[in-house]
Every structure is written in structure tokens, then in C-alpha cells.
Protein backbone atom coordinates (compact mmCIF):
# COMPACT_ATOMS: atom_id res chain seq x y z
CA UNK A 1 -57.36 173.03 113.02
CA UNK A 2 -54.29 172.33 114.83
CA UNK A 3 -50.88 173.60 113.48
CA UNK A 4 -47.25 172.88 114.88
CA UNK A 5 -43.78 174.12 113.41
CA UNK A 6 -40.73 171.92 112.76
CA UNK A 7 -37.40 174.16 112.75
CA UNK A 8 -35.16 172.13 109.93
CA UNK A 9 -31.95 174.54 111.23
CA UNK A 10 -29.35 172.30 111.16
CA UNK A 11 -31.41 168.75 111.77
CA UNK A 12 -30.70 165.71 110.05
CA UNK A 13 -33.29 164.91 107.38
CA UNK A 14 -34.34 161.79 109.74
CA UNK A 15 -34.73 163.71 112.51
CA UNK A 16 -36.59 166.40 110.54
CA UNK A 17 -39.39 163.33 108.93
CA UNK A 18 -39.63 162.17 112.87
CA UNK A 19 -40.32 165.45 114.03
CA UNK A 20 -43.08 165.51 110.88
CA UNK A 21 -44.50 162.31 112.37
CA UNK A 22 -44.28 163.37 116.52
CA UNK A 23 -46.46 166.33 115.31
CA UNK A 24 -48.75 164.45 113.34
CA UNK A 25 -49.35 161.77 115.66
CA UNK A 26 -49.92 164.55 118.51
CA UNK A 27 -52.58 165.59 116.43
CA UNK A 28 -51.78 168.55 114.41
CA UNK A 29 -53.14 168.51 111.30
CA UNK A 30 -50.80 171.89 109.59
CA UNK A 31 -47.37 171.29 109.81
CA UNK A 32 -45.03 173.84 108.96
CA UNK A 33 -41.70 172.83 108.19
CA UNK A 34 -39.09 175.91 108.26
CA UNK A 35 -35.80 176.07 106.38
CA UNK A 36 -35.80 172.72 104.64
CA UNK A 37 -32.92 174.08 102.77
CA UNK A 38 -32.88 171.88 99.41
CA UNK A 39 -32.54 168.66 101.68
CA UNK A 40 -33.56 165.08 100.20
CA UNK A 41 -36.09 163.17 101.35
CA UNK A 42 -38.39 164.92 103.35
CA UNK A 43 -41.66 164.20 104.14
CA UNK A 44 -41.61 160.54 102.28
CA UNK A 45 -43.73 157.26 103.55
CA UNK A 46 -46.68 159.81 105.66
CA UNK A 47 -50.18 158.77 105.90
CA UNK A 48 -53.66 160.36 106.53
CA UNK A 49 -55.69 162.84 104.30
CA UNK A 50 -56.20 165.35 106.82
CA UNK A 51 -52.89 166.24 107.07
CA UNK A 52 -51.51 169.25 105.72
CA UNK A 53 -47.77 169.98 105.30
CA UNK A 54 -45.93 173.11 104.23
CA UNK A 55 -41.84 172.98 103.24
CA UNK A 56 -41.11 176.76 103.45
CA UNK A 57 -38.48 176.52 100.99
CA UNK A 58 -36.63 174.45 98.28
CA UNK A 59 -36.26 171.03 98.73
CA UNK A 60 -34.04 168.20 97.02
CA UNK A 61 -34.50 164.91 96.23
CA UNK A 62 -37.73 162.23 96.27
CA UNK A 63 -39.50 164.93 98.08
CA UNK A 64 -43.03 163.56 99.73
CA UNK A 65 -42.19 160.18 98.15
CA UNK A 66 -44.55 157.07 98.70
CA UNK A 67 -47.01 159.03 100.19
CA UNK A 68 -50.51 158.18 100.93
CA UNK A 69 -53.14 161.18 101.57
CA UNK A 70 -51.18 164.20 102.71
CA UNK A 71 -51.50 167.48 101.07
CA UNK A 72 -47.63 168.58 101.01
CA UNK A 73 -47.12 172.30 100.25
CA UNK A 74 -43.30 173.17 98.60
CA UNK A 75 -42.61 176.46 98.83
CA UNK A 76 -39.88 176.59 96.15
CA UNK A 77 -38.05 174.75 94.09
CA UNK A 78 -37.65 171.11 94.32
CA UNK A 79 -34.97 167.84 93.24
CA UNK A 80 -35.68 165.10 90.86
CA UNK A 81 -38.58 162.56 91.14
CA UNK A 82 -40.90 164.41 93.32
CA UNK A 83 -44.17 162.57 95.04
CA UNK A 84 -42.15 159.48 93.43
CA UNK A 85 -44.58 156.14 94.52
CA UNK A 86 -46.98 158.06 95.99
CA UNK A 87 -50.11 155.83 96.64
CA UNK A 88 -52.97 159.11 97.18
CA UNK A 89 -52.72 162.77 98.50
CA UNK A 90 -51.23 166.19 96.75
CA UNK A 91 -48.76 167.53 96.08
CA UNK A 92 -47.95 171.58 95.08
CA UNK A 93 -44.48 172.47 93.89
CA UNK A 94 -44.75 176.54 94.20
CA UNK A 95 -41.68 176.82 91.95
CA UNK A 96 -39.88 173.99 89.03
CA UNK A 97 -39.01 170.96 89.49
CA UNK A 98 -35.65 167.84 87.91
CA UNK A 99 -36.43 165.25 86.72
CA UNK A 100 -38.53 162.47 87.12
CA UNK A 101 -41.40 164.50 89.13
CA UNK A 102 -44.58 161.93 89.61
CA UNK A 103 -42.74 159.17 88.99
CA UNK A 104 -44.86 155.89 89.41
CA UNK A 105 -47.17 157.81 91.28
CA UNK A 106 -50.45 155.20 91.81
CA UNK A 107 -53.23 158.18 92.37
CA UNK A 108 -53.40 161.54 93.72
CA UNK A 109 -51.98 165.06 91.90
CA UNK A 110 -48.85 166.25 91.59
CA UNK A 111 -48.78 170.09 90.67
CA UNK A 112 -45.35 171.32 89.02
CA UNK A 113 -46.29 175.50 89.27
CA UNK A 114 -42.65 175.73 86.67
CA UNK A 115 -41.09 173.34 84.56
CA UNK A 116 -39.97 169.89 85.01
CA UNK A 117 -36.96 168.27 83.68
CA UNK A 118 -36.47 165.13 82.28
CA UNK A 119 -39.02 162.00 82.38
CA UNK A 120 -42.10 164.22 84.18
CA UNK A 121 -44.49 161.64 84.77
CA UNK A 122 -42.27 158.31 84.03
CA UNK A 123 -44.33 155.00 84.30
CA UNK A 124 -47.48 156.94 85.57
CA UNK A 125 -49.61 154.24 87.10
CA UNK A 126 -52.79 156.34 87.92
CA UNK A 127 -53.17 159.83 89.40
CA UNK A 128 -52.98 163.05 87.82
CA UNK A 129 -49.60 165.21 87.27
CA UNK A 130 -50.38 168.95 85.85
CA UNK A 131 -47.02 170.88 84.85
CA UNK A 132 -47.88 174.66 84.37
CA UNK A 133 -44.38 175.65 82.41
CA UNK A 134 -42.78 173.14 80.12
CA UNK A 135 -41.26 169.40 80.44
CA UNK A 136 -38.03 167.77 79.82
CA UNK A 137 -37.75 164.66 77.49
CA UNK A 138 -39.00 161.56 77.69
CA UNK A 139 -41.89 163.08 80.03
CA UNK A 140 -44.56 159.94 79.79
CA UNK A 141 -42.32 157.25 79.35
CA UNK A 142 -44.18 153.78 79.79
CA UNK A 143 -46.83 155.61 81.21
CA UNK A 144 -49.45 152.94 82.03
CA UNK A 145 -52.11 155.04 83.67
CA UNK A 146 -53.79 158.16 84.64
CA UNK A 147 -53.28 161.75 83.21
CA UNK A 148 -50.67 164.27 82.48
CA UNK A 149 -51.47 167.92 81.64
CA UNK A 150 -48.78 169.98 80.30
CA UNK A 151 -49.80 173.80 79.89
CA UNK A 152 -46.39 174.65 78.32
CA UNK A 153 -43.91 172.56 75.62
CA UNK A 154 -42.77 169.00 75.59
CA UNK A 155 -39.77 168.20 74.56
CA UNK A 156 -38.22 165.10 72.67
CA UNK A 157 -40.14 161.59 72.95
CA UNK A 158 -43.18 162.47 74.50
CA UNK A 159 -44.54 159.51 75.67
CA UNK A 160 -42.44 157.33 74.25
CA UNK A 161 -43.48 153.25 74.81
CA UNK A 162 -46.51 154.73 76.56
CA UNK A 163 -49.37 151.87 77.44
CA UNK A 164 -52.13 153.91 78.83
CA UNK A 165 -52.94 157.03 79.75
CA UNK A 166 -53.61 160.60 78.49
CA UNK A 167 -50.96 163.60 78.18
CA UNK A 168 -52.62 167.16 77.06
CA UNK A 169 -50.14 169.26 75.72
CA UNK A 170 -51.16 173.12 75.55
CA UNK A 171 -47.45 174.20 73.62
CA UNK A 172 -45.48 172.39 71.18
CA UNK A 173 -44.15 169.04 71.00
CA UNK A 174 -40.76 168.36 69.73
CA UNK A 175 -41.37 164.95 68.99
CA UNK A 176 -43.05 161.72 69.90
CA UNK A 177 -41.73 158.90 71.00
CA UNK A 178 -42.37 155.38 70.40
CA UNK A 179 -45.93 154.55 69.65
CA UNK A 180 -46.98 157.58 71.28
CA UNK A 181 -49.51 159.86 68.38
CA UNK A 182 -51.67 162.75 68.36
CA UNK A 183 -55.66 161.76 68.64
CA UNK A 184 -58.66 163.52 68.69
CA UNK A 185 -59.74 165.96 71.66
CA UNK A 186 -63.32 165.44 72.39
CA UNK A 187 -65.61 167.78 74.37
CA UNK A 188 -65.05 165.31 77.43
CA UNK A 189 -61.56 165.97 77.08
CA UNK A 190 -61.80 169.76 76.86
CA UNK A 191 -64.05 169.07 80.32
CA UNK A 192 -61.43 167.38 82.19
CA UNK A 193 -58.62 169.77 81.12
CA UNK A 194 -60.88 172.68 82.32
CA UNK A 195 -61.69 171.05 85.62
CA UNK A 196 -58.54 169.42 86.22
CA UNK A 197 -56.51 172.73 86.01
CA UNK A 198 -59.20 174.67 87.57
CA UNK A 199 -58.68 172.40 90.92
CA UNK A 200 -54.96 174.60 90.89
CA UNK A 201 -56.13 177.50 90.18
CA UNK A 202 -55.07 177.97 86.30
CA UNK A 203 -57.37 177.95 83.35
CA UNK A 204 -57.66 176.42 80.11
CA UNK A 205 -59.22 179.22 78.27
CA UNK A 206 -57.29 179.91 75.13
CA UNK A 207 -54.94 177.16 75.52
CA UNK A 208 -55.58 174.97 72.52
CA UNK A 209 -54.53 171.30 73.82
CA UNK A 210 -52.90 168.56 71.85
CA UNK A 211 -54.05 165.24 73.31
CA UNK A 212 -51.50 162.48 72.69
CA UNK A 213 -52.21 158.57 73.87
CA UNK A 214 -50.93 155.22 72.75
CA UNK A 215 -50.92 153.93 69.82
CA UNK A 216 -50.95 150.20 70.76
CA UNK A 217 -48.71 148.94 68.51
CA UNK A 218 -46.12 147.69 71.11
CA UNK A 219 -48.41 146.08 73.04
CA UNK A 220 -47.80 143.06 70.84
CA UNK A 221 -44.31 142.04 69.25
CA UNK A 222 -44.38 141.83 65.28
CA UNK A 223 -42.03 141.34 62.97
CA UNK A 224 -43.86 143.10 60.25
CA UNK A 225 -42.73 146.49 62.47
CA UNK A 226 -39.35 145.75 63.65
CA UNK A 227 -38.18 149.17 63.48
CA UNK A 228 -40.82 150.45 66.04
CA UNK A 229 -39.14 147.93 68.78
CA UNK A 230 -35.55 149.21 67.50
CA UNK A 231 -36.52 152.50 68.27
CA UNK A 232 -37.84 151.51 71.44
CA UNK A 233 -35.36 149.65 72.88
């Protein structure tokens, strides 16, 4: 393995991501990025899944955004809409994270070590987001894809005008939103939760999951239902 160190000290953020992309094109495959110091957008738009990228510190906004196969390593806190677009990799947020973390991520995991804030997960199209503390409100909204596992509490209008998808839920839920209802956790379920927070190092032992998916009915406008598209809108 080949490592290299990018000193953020008082470097624009642009100069900071080309410095990112120097190393990785020189061949290093652990970057280490030192004193990011809460800046926004760092380490967005990188390719190649043997690349391995460490922010030693807290970072701000759209951190690691439409990225596609890095593992990126946040050593803190970070700003809203973490991993936002990203197309395949991982992500680890060693800390919380605002809102909007995963946002219209496509594949990959996103791994929230805190809490989120608002909208955790918003318009999910694939991919896998696991929260170990709590999320904000309206975490799953429009969801259309992939798999959110919550180990703490959700907060108002879980899922709310969710299409597709799966959010686990191992605290309480404040409410539901839109077409969003509790169903049945199967032994496959149970499975995946294990495995899926076993690949970041928690477990799922004791925990008992609420499973919460779509429940169609605004997949379809009728007027026999109005209120449901009120509420929605």
C-alpha cells in the first residue's frame, strides 16, 4: 500500500480536492488529509475502489459527494448532505452528521457513527445508509430505493411519500409520514440487519427493529383518498 498526506493548513478547498487527485493519480492508494477544518466540499466527484481517504477532522458541507468507489474516512463531525449523489464506494462519519446525509445516493454505504439531522436518507435511490444514534425528520423522504438502518429514534414523518425501499428502525418513531406504515419483519430481514450492521462493526443483538416500507397508495392518484395527497403535498 502506498500512502501520501495532504496538509489542508490554510489551502483553498480546490486546491485541497487537486492535491486529493495529484496523490491519487501518483498512485497512492491512503490518503490522509490533515486539518480539513469543517471545510465544504472535500473530496467530491473521486473515482476508483482502491482508494482510501482519511479527513482527520470535521468537515462541512456535501462532503465526498458524487463519488464513485472510494472508501472516505471522516474523522469527526460532518455538514449537511454527506456522500450526496454518490454513484458506489463508503463512506464512515466517526462522529454526527446535518441534514440531508445520503442524499440520492445510487449504491454504496454511508455510515453516520452519531445522529443525523433532518431528511437522512432523502430520495435514496439504491445503496445502504446505517445511522447508529438517532435521525432528524423527514429521514426517507421519497425514498425510491435501497435501505436505511436506524439503530436509534426517528423523528416526525418517517418516510413520508416513500416509493421503495426499506428503513429499520431499532428506537421509536414519532410518526409516519405519508404512505409510509409499519410491516412485518421476517427472518430475512432480521439477516440483513445483522449483517448489514455487522459490516461497521455494531450489532443487532437486542435491538428489536421496526421495519417500515411503502404503502403504495400514492403511487396512483385517487380521489376516493384525497386527504393522503393533501397531506403529501
Amino acid at each position: 500500500m502506498s500512502s501520501a498526506t495532504v496538509d489542508a493548513a490554510g489551502v483553498e478547498t480546490r486546491e485541497v480536492n487537486r492535491a486529493i487527485r495529484r496523490a491519487a493519480a501518483d498512485g497512492a492508494t491512503e490518503i490522509l488529509v490533515r486539518g480539513p477544518a469543517g471545510r465544504h466540499s472535500l473530496a467530491v466527484g473521486l473515482t476508483g475502489s482502491g482508494l482510501r481517504l482519511i479527513l482527520d477532522g470535521p468537515t462541512g458541507w456535501y462532503t465526498a459527494g458524487m463519488n464513485d468507489g472510494p472508501t472516505v474516512v471522516i474523522e469527526g463531525n460532518t455538514g449537511w448532505a454527506v456522500g450526496e449523489c454518490m454513484m458506489d464506494g463508503r463512506i464512515e462519519v466517526h462522529g454526527h452528521a446535518g441534514s440531508g446525509a445520503a442524499a440520492s445516493i445510487r449504491g454504496g454505504l454511508v455510515y453516520v457513527e452519531g445522529d443525523t439531522g433532518a431528511r437522512a436518507g432523502i430520495s435514496l435511490k439504491g445503496g445502504t445508509l446505517i445511522v447508529g444514534g438517532s435521525v432528524g425528520y423527514m429521514s426517507g423522504f421519497m425514498m425510491q430505493a435501497g435501505t436505511m438502518v436506524v439503530c436509534g429514534d426517528a423523528a416526525d414523518g418517517l418516510g413520508d411519500s416513500m416509493y421503495e425501499g426499506t428503513i429499520f428502525v431499532g428506537g421509536t418513531i414519532e410518526s409516519l409520514g405519508a404512505d409510509a406504515e409499519v410491516t412485518e419483519v421476517t427472518e430475512d430481514d432480521r439477516a440483513l440487519v445483522r449483517a448489514t450492521l455487522a459490516d461497521v462493526g455494531l450489532a443487532a443483538d437486542g435491538i428489536d427493529f421496526t421495519k417500515v416500507r411503502s404503502g403504495r397508495r400514492l403511487w396512483n392518484f385517487s380521489t376516493k383518498e384525497p386527504e393522503l395527497w393533501t397531506a403529501a403535498l
